[in-house]
PDB file of N, CA and C in Angstrom:
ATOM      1  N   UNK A   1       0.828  -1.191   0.000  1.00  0.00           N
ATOM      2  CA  UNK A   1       0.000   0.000   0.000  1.00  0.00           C
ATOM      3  C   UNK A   1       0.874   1.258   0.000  1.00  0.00           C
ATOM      4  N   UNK A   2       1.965   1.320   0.727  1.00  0.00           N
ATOM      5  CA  UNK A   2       2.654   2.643   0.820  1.00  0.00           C
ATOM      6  C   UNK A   2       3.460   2.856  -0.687  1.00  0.00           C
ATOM      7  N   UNK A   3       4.122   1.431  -1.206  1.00  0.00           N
ATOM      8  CA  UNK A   3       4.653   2.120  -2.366  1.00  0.00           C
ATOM      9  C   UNK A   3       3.346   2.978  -3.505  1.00  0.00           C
ATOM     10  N   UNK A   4       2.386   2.389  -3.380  1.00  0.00           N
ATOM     11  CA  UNK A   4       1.015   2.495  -4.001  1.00  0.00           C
ATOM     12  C   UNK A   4       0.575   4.234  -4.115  1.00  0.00           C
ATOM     13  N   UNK A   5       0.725   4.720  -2.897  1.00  0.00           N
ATOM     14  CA  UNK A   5       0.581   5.618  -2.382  1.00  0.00           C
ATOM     15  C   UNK A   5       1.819   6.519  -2.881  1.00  0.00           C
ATOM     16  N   UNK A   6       3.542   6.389  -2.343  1.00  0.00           N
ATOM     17  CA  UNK A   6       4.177   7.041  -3.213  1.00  0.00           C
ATOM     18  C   UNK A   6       4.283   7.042  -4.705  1.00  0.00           C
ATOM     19  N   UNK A   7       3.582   6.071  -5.624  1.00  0.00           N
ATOM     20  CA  UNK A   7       3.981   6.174  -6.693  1.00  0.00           C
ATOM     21  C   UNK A   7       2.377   7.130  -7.379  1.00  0.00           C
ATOM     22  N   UNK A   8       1.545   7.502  -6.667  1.00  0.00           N
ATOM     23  CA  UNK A   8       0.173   8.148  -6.797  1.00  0.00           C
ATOM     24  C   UNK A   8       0.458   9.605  -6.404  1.00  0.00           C
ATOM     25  N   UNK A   9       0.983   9.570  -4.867  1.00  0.00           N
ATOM     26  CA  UNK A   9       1.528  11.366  -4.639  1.00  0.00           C
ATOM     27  C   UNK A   9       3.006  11.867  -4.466  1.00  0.00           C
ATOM     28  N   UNK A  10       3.848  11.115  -4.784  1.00  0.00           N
ATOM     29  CA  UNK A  10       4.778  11.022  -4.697  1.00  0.00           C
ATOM     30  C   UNK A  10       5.172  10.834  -3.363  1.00  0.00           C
ATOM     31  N   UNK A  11       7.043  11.412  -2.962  1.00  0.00           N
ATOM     32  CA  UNK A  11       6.997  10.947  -1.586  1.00  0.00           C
ATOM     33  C   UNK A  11       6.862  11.773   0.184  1.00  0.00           C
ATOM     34  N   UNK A  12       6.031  12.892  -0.497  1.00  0.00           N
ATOM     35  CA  UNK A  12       5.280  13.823   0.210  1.00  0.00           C
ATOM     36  C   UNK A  12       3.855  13.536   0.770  1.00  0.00           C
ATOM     37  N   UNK A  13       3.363  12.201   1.583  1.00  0.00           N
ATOM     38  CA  UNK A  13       2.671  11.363   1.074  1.00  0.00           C
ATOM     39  C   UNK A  13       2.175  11.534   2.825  1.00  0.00           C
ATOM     40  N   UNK A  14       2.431  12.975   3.500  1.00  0.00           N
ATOM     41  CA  UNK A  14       2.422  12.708   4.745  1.00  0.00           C
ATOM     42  C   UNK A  14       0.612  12.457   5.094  1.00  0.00           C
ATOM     43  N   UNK A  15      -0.266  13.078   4.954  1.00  0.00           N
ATOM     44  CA  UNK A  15      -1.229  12.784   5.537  1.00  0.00           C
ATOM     45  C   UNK A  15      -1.522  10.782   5.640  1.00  0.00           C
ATOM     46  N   UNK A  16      -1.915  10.454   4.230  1.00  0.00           N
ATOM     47  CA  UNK A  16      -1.582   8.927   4.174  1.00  0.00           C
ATOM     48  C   UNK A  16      -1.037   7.954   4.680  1.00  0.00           C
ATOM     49  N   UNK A  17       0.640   8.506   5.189  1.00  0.00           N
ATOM     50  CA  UNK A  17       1.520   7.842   5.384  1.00  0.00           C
ATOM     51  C   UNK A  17       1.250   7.948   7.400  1.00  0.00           C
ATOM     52  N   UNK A  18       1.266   9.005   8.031  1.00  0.00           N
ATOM     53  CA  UNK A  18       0.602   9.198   9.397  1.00  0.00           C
ATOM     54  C   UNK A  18      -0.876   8.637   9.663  1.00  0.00           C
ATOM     55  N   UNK A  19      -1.655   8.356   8.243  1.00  0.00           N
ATOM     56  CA  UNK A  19      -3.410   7.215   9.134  1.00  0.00           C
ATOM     57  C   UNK A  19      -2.513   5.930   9.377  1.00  0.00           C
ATOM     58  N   UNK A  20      -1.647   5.743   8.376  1.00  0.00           N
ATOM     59  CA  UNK A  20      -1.240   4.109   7.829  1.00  0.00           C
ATOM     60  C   UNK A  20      -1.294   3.757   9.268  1.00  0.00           C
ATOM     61  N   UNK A  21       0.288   4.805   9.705  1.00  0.00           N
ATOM     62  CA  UNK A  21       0.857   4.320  11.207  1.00  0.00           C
ATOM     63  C   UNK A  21       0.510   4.468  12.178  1.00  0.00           C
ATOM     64  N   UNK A  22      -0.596   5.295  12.548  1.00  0.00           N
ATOM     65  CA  UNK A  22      -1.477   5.217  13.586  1.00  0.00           C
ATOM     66  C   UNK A  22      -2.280   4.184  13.702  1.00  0.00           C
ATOM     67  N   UNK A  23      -2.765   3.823  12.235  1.00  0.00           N
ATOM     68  CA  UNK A  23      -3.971   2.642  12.214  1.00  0.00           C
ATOM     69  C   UNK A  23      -3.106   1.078  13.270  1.00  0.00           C
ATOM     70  N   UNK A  24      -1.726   0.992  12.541  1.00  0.00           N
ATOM     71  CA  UNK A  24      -0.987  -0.092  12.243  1.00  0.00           C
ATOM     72  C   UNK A  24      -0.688   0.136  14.200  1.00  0.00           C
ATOM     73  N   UNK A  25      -0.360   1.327  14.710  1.00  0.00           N
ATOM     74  CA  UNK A  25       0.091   1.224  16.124  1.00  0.00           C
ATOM     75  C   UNK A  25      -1.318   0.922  17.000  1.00  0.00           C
ATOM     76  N   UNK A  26      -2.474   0.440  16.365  1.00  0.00           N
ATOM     77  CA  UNK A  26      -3.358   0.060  17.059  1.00  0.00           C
ATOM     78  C   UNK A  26      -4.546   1.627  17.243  1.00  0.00           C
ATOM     79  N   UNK A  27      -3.981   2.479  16.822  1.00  0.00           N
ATOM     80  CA  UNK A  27      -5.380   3.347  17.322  1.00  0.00           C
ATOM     81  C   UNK A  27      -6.649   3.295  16.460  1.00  0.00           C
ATOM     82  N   UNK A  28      -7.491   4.160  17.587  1.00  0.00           N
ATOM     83  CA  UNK A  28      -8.911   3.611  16.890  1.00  0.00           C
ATOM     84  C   UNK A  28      -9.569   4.481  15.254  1.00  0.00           C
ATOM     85  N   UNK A  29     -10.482   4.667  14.895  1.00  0.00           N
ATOM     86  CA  UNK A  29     -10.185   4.880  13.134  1.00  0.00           C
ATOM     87  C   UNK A  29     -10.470   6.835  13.484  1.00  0.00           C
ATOM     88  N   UNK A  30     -10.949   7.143  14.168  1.00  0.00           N
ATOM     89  CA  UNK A  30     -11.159   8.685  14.354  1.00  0.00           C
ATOM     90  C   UNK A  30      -9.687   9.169  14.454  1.00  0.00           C
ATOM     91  N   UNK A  31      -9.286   8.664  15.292  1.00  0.00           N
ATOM     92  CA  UNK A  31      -7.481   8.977  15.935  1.00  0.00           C
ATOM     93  C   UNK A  31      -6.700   8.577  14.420  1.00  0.00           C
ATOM     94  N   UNK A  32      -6.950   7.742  14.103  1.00  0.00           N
ATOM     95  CA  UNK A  32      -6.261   7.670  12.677  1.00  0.00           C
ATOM     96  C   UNK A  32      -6.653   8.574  12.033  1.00  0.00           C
ATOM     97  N   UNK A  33      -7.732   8.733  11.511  1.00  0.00           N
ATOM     98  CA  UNK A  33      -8.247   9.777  10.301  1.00  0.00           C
ATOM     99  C   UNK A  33      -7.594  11.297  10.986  1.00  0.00           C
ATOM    100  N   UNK A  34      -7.936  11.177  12.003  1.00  0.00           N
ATOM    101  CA  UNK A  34      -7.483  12.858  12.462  1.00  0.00           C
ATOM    102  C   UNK A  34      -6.145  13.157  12.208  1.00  0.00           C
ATOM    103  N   UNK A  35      -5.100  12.394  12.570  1.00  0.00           N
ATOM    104  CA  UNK A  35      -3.233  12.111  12.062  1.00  0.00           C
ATOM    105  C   UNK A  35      -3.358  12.608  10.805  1.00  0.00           C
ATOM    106  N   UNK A  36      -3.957  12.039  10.403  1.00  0.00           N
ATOM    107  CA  UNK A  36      -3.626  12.232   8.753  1.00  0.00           C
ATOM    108  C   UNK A  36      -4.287  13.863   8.064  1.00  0.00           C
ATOM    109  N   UNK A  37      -5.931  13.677   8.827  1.00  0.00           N
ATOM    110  CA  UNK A  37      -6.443  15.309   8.540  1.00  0.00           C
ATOM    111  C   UNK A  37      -4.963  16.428   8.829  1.00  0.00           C
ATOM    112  N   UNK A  38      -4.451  16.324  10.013  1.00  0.00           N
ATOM    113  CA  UNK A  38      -4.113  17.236  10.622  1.00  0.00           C
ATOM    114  C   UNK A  38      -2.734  17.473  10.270  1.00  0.00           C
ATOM    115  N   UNK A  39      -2.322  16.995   9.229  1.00  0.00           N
ATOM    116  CA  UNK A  39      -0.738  16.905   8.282  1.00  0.00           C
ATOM    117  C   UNK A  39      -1.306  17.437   7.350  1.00  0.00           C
ATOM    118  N   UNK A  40      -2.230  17.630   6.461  1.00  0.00           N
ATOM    119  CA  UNK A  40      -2.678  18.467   5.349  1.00  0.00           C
ATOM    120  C   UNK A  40      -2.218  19.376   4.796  1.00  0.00           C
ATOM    121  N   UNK A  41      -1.081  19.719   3.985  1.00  0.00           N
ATOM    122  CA  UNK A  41      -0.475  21.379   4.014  1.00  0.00           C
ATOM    123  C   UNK A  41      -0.339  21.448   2.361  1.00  0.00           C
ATOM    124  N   UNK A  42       0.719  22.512   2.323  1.00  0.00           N
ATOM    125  CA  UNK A  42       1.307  22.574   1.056  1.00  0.00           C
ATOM    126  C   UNK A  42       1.480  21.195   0.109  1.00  0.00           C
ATOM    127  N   UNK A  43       2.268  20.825   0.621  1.00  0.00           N
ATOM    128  CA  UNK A  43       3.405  19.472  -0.254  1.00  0.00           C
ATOM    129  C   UNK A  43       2.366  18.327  -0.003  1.00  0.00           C
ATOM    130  N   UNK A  44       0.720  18.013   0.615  1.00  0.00           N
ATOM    131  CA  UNK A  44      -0.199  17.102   0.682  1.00  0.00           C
ATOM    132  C   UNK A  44      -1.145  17.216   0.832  1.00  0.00           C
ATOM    133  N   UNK A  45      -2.331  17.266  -0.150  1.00  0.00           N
ATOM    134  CA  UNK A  45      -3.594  17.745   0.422  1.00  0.00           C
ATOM    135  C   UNK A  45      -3.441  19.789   0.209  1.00  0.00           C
ATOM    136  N   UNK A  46      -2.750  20.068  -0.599  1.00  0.00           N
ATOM    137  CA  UNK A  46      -2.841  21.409  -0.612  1.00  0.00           C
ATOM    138  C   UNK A  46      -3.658  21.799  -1.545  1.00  0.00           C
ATOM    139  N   UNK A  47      -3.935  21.280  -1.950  1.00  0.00           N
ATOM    140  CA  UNK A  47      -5.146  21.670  -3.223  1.00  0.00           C
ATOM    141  C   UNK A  47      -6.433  22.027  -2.739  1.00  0.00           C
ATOM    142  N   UNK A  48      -6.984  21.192  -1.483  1.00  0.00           N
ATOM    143  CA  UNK A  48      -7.947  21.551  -0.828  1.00  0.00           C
ATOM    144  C   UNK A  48      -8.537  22.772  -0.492  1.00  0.00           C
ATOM    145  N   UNK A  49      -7.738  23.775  -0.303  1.00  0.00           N
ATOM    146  CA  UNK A  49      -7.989  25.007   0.461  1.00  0.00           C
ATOM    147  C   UNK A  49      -8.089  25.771  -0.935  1.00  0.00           C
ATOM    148  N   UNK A  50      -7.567  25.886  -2.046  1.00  0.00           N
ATOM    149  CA  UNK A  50      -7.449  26.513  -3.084  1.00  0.00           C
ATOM    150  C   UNK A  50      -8.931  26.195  -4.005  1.00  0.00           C
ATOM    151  N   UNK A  51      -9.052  24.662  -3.535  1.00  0.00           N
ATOM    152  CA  UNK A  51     -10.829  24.378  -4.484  1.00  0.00           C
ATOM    153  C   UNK A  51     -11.652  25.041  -3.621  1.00  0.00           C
ATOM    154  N   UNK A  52     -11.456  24.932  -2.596  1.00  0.00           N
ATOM    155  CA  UNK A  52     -12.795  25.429  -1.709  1.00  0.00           C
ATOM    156  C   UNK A  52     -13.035  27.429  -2.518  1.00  0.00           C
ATOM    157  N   UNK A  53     -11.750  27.815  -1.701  1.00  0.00           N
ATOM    158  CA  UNK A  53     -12.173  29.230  -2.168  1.00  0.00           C
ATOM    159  C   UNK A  53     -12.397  29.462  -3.856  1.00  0.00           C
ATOM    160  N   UNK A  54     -11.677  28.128  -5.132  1.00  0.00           N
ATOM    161  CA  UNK A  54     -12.415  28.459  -6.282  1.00  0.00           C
ATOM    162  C   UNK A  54     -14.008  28.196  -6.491  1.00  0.00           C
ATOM    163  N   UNK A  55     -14.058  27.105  -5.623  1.00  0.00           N
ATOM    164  CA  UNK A  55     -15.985  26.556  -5.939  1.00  0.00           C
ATOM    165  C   UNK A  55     -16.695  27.505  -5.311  1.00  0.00           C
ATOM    166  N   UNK A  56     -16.154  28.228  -3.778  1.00  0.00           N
ATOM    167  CA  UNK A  56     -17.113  29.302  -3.473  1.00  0.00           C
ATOM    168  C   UNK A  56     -16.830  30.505  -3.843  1.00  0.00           C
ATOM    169  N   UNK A  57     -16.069  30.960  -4.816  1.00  0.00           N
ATOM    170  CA  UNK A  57     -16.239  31.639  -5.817  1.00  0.00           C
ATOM    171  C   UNK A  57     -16.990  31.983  -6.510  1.00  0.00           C
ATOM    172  N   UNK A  58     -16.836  30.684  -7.552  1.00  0.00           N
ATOM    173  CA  UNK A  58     -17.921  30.183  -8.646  1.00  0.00           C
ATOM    174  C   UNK A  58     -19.464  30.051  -7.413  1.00  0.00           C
ATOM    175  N   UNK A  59     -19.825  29.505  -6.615  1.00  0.00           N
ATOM    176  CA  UNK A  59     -20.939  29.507  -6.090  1.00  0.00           C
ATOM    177  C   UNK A  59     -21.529  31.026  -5.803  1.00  0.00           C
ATOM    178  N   UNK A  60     -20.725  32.128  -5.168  1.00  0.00           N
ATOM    179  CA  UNK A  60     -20.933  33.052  -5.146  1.00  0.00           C
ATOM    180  C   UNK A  60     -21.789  33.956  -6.473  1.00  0.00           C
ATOM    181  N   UNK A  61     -20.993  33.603  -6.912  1.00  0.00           N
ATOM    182  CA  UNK A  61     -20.614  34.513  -8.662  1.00  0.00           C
ATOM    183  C   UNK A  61     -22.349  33.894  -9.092  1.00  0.00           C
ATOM    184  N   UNK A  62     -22.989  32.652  -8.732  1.00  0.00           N
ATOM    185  CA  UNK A  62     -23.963  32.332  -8.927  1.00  0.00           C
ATOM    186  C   UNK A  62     -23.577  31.232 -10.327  1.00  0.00           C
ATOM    187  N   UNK A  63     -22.640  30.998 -10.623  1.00  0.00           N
ATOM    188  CA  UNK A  63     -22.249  30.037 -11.793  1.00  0.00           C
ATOM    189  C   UNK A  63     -22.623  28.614 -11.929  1.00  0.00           C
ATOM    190  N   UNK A  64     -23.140  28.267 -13.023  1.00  0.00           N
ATOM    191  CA  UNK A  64     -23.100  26.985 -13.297  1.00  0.00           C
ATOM    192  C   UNK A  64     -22.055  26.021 -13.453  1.00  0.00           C
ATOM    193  N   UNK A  65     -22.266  24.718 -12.595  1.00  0.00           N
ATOM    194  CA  UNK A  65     -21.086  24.632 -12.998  1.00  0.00           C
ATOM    195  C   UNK A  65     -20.306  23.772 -14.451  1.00  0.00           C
ATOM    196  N   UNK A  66     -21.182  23.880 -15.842  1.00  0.00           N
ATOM    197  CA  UNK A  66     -20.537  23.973 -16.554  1.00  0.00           C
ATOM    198  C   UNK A  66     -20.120  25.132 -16.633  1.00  0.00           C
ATOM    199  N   UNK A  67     -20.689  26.348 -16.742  1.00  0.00           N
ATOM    200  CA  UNK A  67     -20.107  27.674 -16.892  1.00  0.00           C
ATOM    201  C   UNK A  67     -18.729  27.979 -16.005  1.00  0.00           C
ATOM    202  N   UNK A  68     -18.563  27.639 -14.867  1.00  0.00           N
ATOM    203  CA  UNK A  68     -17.123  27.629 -14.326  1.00  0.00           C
ATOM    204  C   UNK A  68     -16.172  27.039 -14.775  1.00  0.00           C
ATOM    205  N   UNK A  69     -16.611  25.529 -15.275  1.00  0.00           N
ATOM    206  CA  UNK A  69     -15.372  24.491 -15.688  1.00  0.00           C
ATOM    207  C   UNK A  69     -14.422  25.546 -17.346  1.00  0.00           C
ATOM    208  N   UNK A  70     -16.173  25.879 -18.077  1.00  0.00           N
ATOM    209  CA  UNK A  70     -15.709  26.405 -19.063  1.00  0.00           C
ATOM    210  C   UNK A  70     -14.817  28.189 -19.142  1.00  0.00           C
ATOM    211  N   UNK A  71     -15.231  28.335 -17.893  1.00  0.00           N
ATOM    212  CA  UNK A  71     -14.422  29.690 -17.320  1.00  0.00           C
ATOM    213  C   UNK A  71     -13.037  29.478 -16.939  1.00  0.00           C
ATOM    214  N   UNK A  72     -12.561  28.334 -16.729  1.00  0.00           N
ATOM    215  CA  UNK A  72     -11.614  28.272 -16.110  1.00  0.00           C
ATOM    216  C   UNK A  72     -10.608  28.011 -17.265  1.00  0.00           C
ATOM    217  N   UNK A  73     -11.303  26.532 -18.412  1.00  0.00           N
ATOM    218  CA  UNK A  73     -10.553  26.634 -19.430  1.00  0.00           C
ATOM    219  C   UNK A  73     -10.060  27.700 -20.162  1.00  0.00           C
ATOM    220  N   UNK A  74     -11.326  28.471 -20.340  1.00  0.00           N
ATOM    221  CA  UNK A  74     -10.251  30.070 -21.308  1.00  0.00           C
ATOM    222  C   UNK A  74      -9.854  30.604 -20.808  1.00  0.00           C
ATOM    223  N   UNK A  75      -9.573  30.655 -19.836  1.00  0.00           N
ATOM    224  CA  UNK A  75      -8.937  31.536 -18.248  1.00  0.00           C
ATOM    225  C   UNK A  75      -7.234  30.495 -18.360  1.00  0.00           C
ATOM    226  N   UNK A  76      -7.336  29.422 -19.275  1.00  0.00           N
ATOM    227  CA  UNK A  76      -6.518  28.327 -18.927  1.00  0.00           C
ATOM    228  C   UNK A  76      -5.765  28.015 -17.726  1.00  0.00           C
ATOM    229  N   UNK A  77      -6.377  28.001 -16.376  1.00  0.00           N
ATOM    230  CA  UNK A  77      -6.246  27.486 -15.181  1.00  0.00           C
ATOM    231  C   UNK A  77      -6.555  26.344 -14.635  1.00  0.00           C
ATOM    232  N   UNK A  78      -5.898  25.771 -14.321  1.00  0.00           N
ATOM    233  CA  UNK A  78      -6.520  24.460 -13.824  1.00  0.00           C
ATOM    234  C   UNK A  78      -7.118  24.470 -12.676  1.00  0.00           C
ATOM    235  N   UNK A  79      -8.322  23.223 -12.420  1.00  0.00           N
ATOM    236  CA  UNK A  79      -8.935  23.601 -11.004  1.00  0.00           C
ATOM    237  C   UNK A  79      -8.749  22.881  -9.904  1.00  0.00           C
ATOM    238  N   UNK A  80      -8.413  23.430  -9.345  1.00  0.00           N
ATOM    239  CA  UNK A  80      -7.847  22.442  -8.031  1.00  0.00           C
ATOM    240  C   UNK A  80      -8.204  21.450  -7.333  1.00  0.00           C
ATOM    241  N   UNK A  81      -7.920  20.975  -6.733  1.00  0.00           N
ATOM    242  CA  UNK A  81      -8.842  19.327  -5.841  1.00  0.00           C
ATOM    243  C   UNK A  81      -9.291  18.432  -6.745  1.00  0.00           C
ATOM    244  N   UNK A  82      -8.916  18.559  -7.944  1.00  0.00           N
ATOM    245  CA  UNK A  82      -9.362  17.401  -9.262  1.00  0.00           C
ATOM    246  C   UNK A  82      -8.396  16.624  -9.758  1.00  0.00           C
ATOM    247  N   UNK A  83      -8.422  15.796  -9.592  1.00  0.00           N
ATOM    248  CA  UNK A  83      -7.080  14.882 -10.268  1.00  0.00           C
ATOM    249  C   UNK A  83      -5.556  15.330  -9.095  1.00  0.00           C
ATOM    250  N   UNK A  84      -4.689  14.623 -10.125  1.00  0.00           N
ATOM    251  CA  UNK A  84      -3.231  15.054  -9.451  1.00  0.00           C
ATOM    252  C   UNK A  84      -2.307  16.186 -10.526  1.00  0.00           C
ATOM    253  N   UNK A  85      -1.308  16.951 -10.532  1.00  0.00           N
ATOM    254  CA  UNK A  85      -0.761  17.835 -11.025  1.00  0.00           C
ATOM    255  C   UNK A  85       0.424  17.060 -12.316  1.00  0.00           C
ATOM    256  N   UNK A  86       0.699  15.411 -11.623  1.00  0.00           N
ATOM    257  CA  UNK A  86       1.608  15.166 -12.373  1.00  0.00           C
ATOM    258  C   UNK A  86       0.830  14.420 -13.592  1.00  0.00           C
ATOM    259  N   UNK A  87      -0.940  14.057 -13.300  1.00  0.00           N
ATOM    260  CA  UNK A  87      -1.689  13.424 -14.032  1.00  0.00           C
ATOM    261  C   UNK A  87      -1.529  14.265 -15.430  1.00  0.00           C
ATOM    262  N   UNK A  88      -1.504  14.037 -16.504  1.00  0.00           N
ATOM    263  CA  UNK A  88      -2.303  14.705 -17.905  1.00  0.00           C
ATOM    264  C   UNK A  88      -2.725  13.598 -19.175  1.00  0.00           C
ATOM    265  N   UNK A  89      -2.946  14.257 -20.321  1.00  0.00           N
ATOM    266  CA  UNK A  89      -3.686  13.015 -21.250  1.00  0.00           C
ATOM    267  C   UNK A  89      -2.750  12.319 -21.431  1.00  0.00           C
ATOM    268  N   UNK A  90      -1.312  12.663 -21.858  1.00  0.00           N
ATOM    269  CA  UNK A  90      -0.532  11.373 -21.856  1.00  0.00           C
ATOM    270  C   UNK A  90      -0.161  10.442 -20.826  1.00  0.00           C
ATOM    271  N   UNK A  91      -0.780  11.191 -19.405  1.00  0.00           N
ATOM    272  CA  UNK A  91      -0.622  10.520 -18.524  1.00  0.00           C
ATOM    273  C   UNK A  91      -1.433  10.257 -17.264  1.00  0.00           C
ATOM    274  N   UNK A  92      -2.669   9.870 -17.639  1.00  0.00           N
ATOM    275  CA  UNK A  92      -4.117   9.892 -17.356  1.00  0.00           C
ATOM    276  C   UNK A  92      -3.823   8.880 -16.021  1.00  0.00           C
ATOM    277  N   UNK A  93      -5.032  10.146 -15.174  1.00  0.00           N
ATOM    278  CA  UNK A  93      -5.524   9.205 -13.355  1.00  0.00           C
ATOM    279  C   UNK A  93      -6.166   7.965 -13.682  1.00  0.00           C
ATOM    280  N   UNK A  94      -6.661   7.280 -13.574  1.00  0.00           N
ATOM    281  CA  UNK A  94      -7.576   6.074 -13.777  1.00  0.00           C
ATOM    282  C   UNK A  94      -8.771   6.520 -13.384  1.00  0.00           C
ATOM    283  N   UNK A  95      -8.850   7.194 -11.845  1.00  0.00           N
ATOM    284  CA  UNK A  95     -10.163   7.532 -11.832  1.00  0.00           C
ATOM    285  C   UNK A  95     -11.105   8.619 -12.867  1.00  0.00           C
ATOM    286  N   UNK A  96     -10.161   9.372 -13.389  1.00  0.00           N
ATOM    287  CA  UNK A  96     -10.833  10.369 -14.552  1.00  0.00           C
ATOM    288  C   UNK A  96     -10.822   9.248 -15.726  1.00  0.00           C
ATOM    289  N   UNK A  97     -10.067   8.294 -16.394  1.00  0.00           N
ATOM    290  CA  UNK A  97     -10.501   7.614 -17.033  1.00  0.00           C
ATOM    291  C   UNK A  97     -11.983   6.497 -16.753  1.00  0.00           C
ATOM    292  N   UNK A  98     -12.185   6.227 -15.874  1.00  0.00           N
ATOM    293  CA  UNK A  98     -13.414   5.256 -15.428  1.00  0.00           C
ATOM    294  C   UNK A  98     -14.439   6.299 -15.690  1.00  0.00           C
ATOM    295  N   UNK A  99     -14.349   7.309 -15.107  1.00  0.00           N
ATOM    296  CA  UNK A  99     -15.258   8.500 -15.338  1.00  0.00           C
ATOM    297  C   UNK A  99     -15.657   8.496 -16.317  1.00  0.00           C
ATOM    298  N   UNK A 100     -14.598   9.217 -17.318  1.00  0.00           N
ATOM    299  CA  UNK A 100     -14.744   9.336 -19.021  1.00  0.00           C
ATOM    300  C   UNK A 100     -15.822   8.212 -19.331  1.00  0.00           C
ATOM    301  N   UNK A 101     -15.145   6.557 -18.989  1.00  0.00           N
ATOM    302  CA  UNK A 101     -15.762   5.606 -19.519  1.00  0.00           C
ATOM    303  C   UNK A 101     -17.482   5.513 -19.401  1.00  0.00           C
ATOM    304  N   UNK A 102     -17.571   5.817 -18.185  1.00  0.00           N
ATOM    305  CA  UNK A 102     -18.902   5.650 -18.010  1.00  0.00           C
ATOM    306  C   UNK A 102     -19.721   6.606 -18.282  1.00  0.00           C
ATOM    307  N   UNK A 103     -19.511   7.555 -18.571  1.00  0.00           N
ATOM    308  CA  UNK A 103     -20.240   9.148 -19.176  1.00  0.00           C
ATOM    309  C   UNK A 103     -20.306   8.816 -20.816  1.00  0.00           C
ATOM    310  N   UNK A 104     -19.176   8.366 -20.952  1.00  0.00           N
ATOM    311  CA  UNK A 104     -19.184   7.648 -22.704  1.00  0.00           C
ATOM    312  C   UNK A 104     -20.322   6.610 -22.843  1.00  0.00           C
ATOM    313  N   UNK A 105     -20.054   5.776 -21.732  1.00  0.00           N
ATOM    314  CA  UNK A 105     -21.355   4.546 -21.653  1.00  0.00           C
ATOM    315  C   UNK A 105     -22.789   5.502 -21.481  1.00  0.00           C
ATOM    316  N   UNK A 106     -22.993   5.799 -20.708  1.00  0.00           N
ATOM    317  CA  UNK A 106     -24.136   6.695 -20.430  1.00  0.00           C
ATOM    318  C   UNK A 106     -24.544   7.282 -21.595  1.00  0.00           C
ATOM    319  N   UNK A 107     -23.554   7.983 -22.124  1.00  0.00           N
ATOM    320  CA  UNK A 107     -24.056   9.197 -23.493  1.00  0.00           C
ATOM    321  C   UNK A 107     -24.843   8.358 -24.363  1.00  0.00           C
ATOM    322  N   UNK A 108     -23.973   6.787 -24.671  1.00  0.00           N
ATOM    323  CA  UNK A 108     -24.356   6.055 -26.059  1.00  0.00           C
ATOM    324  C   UNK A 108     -25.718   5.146 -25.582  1.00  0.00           C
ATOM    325  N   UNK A 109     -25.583   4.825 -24.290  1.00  0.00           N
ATOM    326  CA  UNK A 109     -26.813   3.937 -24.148  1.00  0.00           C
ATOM    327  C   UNK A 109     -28.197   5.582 -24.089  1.00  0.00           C
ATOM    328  N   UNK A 110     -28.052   6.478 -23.198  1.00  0.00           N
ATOM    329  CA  UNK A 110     -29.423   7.640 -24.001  1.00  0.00           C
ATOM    330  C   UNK A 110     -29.472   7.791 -24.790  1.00  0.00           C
ATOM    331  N   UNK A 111     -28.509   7.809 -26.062  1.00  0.00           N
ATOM    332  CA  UNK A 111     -28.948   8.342 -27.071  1.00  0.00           C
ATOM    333  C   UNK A 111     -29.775   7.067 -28.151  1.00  0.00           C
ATOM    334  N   UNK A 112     -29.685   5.926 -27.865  1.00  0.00           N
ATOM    335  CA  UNK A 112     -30.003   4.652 -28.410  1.00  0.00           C
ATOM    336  C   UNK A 112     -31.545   4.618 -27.622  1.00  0.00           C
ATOM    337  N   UNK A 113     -31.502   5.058 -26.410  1.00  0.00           N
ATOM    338  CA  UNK A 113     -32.435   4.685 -25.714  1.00  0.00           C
ATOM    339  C   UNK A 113     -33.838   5.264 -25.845  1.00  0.00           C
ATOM    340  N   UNK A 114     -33.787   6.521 -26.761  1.00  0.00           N
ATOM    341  CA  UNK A 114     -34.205   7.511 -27.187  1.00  0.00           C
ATOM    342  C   UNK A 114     -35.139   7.575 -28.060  1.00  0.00           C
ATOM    343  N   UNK A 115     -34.717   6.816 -29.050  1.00  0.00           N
ATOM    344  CA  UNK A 115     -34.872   6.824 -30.275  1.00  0.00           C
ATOM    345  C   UNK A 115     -36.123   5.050 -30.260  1.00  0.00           C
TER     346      UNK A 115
END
């Protein structure tokens, strides 16, 4: 699991790497989860604080949120808390690929379904 983990966030991997060893030294799953909440910074889990204030932004602003996603593209910014930084198309998350897949599945079975 840990190489799993460094080879996903690299080896800045502290929140993750502090549930592992709390879990593993026997504590109970709150005391674990909290270790790990409470390492959250820059170099792990920093993306967090940057989506929040972009989505309540965009929530503010009253935006849809296709209209944000598509704000952000011509803005060409990426949005934070989505994927990983080292992810891109040549080098795709899995979970945005499963995604893709099933929105692809979805699209072709409505539009068949339709008709």
């Amino acid at each position: 699991m840990c190489l799993m983990l460094t080879a996903d966030h690299g080896p800045a991997v502290a929140g993750a790497h502090n549930t592992i060893v709390c879990a593993r030294a026997g504590k109970d799953l709150v005391s674990s989860l909290t270790s790990g909440l409470l390492t959250i910074g820059s170099r792990f889990g920093g993306a967090l604080d940057e989506s929040a204030k972009m989505f309540s932004k965009a929530f503010d602003a009253k935006q849809e949120p296709q209209e944000f996603v598509s704000s952000m593209r011509k803005e060409g910014k990426l949005i934070m808390g989505v994927g990983h930084r080292i992810k891109s198309i040549n080098n795709p998350e899995l979970f945005i690929q499963l995604v893709n897949a099933e929105h692809l599945n979805h699209t072709i079975t409505g539009i068949f379904s339709n008709s």
